[in-house]
Structures are given as structure tokens and as C-alpha cells.
Protein backbone atom coordinates (compact mmCIF):
# COMPACT_ATOMS: atom_id res chain seq x y z
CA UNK A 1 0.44 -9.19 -22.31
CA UNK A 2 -0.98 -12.43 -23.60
CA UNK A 3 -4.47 -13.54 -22.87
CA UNK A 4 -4.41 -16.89 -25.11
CA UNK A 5 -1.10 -18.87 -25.56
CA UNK A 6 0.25 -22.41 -24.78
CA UNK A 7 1.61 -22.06 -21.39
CA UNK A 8 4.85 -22.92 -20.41
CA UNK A 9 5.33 -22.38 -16.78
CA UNK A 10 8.92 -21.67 -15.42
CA UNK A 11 8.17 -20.96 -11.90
CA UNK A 12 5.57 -23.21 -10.49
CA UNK A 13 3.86 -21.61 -7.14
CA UNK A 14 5.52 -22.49 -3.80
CA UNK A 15 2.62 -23.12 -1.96
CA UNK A 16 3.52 -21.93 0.99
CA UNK A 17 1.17 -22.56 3.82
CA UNK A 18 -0.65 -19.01 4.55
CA UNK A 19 -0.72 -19.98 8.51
CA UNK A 20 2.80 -19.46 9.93
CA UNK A 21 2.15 -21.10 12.86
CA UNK A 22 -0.62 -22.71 14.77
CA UNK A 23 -0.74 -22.27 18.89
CA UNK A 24 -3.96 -24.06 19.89
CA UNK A 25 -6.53 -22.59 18.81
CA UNK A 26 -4.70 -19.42 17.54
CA UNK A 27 -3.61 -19.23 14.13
CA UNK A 28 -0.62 -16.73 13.13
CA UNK A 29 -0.80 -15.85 9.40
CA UNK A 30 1.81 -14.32 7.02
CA UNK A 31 -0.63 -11.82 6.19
CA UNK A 32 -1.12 -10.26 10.23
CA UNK A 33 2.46 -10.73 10.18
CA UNK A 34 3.01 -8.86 7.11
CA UNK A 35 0.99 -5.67 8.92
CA UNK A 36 2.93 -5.97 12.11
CA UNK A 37 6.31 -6.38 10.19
CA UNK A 38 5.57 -3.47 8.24
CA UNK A 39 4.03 -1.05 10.86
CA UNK A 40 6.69 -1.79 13.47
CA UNK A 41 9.47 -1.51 10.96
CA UNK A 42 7.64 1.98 9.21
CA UNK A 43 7.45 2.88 12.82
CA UNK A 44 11.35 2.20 13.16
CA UNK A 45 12.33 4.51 10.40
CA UNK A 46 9.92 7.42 10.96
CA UNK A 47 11.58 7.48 14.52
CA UNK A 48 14.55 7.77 12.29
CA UNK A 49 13.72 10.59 10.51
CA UNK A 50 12.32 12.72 13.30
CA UNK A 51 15.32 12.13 15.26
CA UNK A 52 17.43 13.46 12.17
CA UNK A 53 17.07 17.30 12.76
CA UNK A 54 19.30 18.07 9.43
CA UNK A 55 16.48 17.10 7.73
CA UNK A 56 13.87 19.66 8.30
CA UNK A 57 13.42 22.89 8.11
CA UNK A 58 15.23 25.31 10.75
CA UNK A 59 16.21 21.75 12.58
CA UNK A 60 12.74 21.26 14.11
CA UNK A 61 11.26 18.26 13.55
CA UNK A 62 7.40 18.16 12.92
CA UNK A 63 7.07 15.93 15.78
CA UNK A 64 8.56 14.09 18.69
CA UNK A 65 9.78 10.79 19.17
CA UNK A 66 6.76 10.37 22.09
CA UNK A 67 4.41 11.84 19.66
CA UNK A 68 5.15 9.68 17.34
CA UNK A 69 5.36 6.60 19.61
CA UNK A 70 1.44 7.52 20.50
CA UNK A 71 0.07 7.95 17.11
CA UNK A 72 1.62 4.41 16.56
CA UNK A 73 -1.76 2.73 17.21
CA UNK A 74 -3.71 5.20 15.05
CA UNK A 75 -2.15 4.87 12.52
CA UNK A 76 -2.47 0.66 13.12
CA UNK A 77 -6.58 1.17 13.40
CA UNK A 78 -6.74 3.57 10.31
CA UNK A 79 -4.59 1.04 7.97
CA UNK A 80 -6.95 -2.15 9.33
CA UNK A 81 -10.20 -0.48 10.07
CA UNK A 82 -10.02 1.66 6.89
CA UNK A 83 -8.39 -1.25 4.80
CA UNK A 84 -11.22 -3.21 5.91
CA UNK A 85 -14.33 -0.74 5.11
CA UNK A 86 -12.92 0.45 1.94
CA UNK A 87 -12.57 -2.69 1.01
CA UNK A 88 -16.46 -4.07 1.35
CA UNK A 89 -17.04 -0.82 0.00
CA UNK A 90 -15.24 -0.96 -3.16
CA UNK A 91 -15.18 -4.70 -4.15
CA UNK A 92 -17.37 -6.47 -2.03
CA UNK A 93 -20.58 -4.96 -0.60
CA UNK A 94 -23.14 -7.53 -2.36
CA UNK A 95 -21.48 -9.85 -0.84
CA UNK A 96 -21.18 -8.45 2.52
CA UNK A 97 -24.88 -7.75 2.67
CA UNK A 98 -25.79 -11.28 1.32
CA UNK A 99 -23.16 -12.69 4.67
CA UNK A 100 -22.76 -9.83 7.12
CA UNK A 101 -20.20 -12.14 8.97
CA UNK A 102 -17.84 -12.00 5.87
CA UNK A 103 -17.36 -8.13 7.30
CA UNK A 104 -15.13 -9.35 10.18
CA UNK A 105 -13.17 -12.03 8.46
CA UNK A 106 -10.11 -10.27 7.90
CA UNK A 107 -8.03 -13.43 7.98
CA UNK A 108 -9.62 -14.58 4.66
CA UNK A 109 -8.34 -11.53 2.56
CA UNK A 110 -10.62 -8.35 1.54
CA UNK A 111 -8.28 -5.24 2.51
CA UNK A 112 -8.40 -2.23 0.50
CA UNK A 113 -5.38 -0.02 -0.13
CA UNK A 114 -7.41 2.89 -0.97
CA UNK A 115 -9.69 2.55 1.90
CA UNK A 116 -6.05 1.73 4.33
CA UNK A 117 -5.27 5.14 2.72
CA UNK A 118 -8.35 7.09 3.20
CA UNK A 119 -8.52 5.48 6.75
CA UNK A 120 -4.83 6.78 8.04
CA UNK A 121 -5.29 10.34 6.62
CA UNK A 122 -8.40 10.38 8.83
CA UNK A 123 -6.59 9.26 11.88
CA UNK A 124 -3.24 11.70 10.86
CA UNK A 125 -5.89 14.43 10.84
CA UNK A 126 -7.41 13.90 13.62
CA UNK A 127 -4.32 12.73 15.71
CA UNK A 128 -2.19 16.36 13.95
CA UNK A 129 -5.27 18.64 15.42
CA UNK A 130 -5.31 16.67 18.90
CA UNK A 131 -1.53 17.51 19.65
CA UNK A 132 -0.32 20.17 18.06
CA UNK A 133 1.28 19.10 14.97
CA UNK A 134 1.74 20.26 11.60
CA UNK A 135 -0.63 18.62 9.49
CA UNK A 136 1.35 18.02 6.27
CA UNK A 137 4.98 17.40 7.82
CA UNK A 138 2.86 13.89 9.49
CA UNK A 139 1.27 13.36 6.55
CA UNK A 140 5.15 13.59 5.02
CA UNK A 141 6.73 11.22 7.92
CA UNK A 142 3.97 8.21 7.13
CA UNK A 143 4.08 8.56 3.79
CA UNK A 144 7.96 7.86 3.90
CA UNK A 145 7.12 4.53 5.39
CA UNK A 146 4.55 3.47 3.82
CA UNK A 147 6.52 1.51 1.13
CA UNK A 148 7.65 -0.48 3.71
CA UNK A 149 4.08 -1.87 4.95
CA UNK A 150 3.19 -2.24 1.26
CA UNK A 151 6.54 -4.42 0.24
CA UNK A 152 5.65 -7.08 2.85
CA UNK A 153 1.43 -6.76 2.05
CA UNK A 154 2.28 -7.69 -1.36
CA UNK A 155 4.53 -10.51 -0.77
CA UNK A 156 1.85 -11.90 1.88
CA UNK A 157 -0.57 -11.79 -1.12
CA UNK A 158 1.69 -14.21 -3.07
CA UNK A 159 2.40 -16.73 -0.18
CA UNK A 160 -1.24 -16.68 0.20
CA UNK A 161 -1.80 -17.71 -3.86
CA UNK A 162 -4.40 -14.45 -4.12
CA UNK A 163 -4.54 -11.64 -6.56
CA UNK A 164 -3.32 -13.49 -9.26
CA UNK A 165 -2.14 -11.38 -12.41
CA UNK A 166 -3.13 -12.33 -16.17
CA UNK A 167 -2.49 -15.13 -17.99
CA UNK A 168 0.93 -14.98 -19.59
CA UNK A 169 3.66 -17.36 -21.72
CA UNK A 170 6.86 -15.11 -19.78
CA UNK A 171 9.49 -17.00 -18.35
CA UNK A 172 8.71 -15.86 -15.28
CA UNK A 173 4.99 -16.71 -15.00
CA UNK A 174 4.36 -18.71 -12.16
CA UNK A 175 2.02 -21.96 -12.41
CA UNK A 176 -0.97 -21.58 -10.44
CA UNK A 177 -2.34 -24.18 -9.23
CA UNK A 178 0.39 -26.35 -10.10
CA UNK A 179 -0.06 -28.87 -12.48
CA UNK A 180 -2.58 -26.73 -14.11
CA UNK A 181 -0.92 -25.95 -16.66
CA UNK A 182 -2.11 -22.32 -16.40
CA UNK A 183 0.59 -19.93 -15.82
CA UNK A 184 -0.04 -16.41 -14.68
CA UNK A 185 1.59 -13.24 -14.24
CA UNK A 186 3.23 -12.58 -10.54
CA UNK A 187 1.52 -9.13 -10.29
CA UNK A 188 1.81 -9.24 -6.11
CA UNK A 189 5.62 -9.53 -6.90
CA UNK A 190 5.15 -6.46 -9.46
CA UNK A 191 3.68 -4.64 -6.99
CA UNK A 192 5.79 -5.33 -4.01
CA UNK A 193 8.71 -3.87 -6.34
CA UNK A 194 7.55 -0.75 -7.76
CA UNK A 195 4.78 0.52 -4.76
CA UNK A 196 7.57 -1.27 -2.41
CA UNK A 197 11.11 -1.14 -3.43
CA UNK A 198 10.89 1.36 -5.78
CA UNK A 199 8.54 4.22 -4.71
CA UNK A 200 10.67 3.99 -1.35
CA UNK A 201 14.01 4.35 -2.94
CA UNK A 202 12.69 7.45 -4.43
CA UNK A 203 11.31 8.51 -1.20
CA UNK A 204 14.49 8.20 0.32
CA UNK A 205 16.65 9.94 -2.74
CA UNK A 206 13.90 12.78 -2.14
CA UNK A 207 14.23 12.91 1.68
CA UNK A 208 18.00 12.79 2.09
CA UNK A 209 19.69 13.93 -1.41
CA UNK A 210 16.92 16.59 -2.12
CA UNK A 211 15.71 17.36 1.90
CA UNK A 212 11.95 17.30 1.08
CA UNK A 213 11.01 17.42 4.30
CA UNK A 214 11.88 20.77 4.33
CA UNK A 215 9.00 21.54 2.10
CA UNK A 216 5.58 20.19 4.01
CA UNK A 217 3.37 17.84 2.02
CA UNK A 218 5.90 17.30 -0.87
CA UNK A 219 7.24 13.55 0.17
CA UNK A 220 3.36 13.12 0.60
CA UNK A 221 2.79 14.16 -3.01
CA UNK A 222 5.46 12.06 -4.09
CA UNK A 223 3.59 9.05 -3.01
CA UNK A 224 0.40 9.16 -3.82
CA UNK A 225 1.70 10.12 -7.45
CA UNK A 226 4.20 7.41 -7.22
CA UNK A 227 1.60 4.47 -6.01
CA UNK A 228 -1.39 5.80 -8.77
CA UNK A 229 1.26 5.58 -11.53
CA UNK A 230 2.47 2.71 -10.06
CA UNK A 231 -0.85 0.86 -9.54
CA UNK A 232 -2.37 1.91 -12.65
CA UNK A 233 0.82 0.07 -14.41
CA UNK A 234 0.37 -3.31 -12.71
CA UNK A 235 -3.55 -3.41 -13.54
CA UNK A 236 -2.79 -4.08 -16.98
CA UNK A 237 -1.16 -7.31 -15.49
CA UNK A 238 -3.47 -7.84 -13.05
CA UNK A 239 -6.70 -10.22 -12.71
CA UNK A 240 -9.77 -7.90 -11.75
CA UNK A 241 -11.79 -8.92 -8.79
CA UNK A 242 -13.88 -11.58 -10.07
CA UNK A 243 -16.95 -10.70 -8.17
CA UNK A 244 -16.48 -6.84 -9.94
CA UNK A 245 -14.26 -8.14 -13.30
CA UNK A 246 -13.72 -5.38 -16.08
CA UNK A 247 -15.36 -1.80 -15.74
CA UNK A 248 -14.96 -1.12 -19.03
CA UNK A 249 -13.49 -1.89 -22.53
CA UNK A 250 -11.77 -5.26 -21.10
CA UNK A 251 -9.36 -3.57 -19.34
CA UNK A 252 -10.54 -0.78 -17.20
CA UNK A 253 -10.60 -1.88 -13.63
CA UNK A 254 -11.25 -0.14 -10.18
CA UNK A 255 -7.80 -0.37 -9.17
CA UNK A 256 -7.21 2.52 -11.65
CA UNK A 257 -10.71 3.86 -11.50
CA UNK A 258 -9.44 4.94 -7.89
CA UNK A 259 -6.02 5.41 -8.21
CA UNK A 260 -6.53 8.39 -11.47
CA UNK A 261 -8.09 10.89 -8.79
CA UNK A 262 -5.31 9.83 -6.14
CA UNK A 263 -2.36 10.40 -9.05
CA UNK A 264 -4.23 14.32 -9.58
CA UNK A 265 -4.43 14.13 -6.24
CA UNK A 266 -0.83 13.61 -5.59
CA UNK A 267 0.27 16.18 -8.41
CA UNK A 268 -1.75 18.80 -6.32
CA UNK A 269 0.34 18.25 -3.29
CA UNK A 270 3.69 18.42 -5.15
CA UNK A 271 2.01 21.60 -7.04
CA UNK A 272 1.03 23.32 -3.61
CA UNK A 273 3.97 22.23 -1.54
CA UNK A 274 6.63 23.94 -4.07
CA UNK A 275 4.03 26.76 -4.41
CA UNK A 276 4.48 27.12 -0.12
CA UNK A 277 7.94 26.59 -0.10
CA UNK A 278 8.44 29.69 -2.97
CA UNK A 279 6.02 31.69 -1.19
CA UNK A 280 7.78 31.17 2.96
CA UNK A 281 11.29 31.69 1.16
């Protein structure tokens, strides 16, 4: 990781515009679109999975395809509404309470994965006590999918030239602006590989090769380890928000100030699950 260097830029940035396509006075942007791509596709696969009874325990899925179809737009208002909150909350509440309006303006950036996260296991708990359902086996079916929604986030973070990673000489640093001269470290494309590709590879291994669904909240334990460790990783690449910059040390940053208690977090789930699943058998 290089912090001073003579910068030769391989890659310069696409600049791609970040409004798809313009309709009057509305505005469709890669970034809504990456949302709806990857809660209608997430919503695709966990339909999938229920309908798979081989999968769980005793062939009875946690929940039905109808029940799953409903919780569709909870689980849309805890990603958004929690992304959004967690978001002023963690990186930018000075500025929130200097502007109040900059609360509501989604559509110039400011979403929070840990406050998405904390959001949806609010509506999961909520929506699992309303109808019935087994609390960790939901908590199991999002977390399969949630890969998914985070593959196409990331990706709509590069398109719209935000979250930049560290300066760097790699080949593959991309040029930002270009004709800066500056080149920079593609951490959204880091990120869209190992919290995206990656982490839902291993879900899937885990789901169909090792039938974790079989043992309630262990695909969920999976992920949150998987994201912290994967998170924590890609901070050492990564710009901190410049409004919050460095915690500590020049290189602690909140991304992995809140992703250490989500990794414990996520070890405790894997711990309790296999502890369940010994006890039941």
C-alpha cells in the first residue's frame, strides 16, 4: 500500500454518467437501480431456496413462498430506511444537523451498510414474530442473498466515482479524475468481489455442499463473519470518510471500528448454531 509514489495510471476512470436515464423531470440512477437489481434478484433466489425442501431440515422450509413474497417490502424499507439513518448516524450527523435537508437526499450518496444491516434484522424480527416464523432460519434465507445486493451497491459506487480507495502505483489503479495524474486504488471493485462474489460463493458451497440450512442461524453467522473480515481487509485500501478521516494511528477507520463487534458477532452465531444443532441431534 503506497501513500507517496509517482503515479502511473493504467486504468483511467470511465466516467460513466451516474443518471441512467432522464424521463422529464425524473431521474433514474445506477445507484436506485443497483437496490432494485439486487433486492429483486436476492428476492429471486431466496424463493429458490425455500422452494428447495432437500435443503432444510425434515424438508420443511422456514417459510413460504407467500411469506416470503410479503416480507419483500420489509426487507426493501429496512435496507433504505436503516441504510439511510445509520448512515447520518455514523459518518455524517454534523453535517446533517448543520443542513437537515441533506437527511432525505439519498440520490447524492450517504447509505450505511451497518445501519442497512441493523435496519433489516429489525424488520426480520419483527416480520418472524408477526407470522409465525422461525427467527434464525429468515435471518439464514436473507443473509444468503445479501451478497447479491452488495455486488451491484459496490459497482454503483464506482460508476458513481465515490469511495475512492488509497493512493497507489498498481497496475490496476484507476486515474481519478482523469488527467490528474492521481491514481487510486479501486476499493468499490475490492469490495464488490470479496463481500459480493466471494462471501456468496461460500454461502452457496455452505448451503448446498454442506446443507447449512439445516442448522438455524449458521449461514447467518457465516456472513456477518465473512463481510467483518472482509470489510476490515479493504479499509486498509480504502479512503476514510473525509468529513470523519482516521480514528486512530493513520489507519484505524469506522468501517472496522464497526465491523470488529459484527465479526464476534458473527463467530457467536456459528458458535451457538453448531452448539443447537449438537444439542436437537
Amino acid at each position: 500500500m503506497e501513500t507517496t509514489a509517482t503515479f502511473l495510471a493504467i486504468m483511467p476512470f470511465p466516467q460513466i454518467d451516474p443518471v441512467l436515464v432522464t424521463i422529464g423531470p425524473l431521474q433514474i440512477h445506477w445507484y436506485g437501480l443497483a437496490y432494485v437489481a439486487g433486492i429483486l434478484i436476492g428476492w429471486q433466489y431466496a424463493r429458490r431456496l425455500v422452494r428447495n425442501i432437500t435443503l432444510w431440515r425434515n424438508g420443511q422450509p422456514a417459510m413460504t413462498e407467500p411469506q416470503l413474497d410479503d416480507f419483500l417490502l420489509w426487507v426493501a424499507a429496512g435496507i433504505v430506511g436503516g441504510g439511510r439513518i445509520g448512515y447520518i448516524l455514523f459518518y455524517d450527523l454534523a453535517t446533517v444537523i448543520e443542513n437537515p435537508i441533506r437527511a432525505i437526499e439519498i440520490w447524492n450518496g450517504g447509505m450505511s451498510f451497518h445501519g442497512g444491516l441493523i435496519g433489516t434484522m429489525i424488520a426480520m424480527m419483527i416480520f418472524a414474530r408477526r407470522r409465525g416464523i422461525a427467527m434464525w432460519s429468515l435471518f439464514d434465507i436473507v443473509s444468503a442473498v445479501v451478497p447479491i445486493g452488495l455486488f451491484f451497491g459496490r459497482i454503483a459506487n464506482f460508476i458513481n466515482g465515490e469511495l475512492w480507495g488509497r493512493l497507489s502505483s498498481l497496475p490496476w489503479a484507476v486515474e481519478f479524475p482523469p488527467g490528474s495524474g492521481l491514481a487510486y486504488h479501486p476499493s468499490q471493485l475490492y469490495e464488490a468481489s470479496l463481500e459480493g462474489i466471494v462471501l456468496l460463493l461460500v454461502l452457496t458451497y455452505v448451503i448446498y455442499r454442506r446443507h447449512a440450512l439445516k442448522t438455524p442461524g449458521l449461514v447467518c453467522g457465516i456472513f456477518v463473519l465473512g463481510y467483518a473480515i472482509s470489510r476490515i481487509l479493504v479499509e486498509f485500501f480504502r479512503q476514510p470518510d473525509a468529513q470523519i478521516g482516521y480514528l486512530a494511528g493513520g489507519w484505524l477507520t469506522m468501517g472496522m471500528v464497526l465491523s470488529t463487534p459484527m465479526a464476534l458477532a458473527g463467530l457467536w452465531a456459528i458458535l451457538r448454531a453448531r452448539r443447537t444443532a449438537a444439542t436437537v441431534t
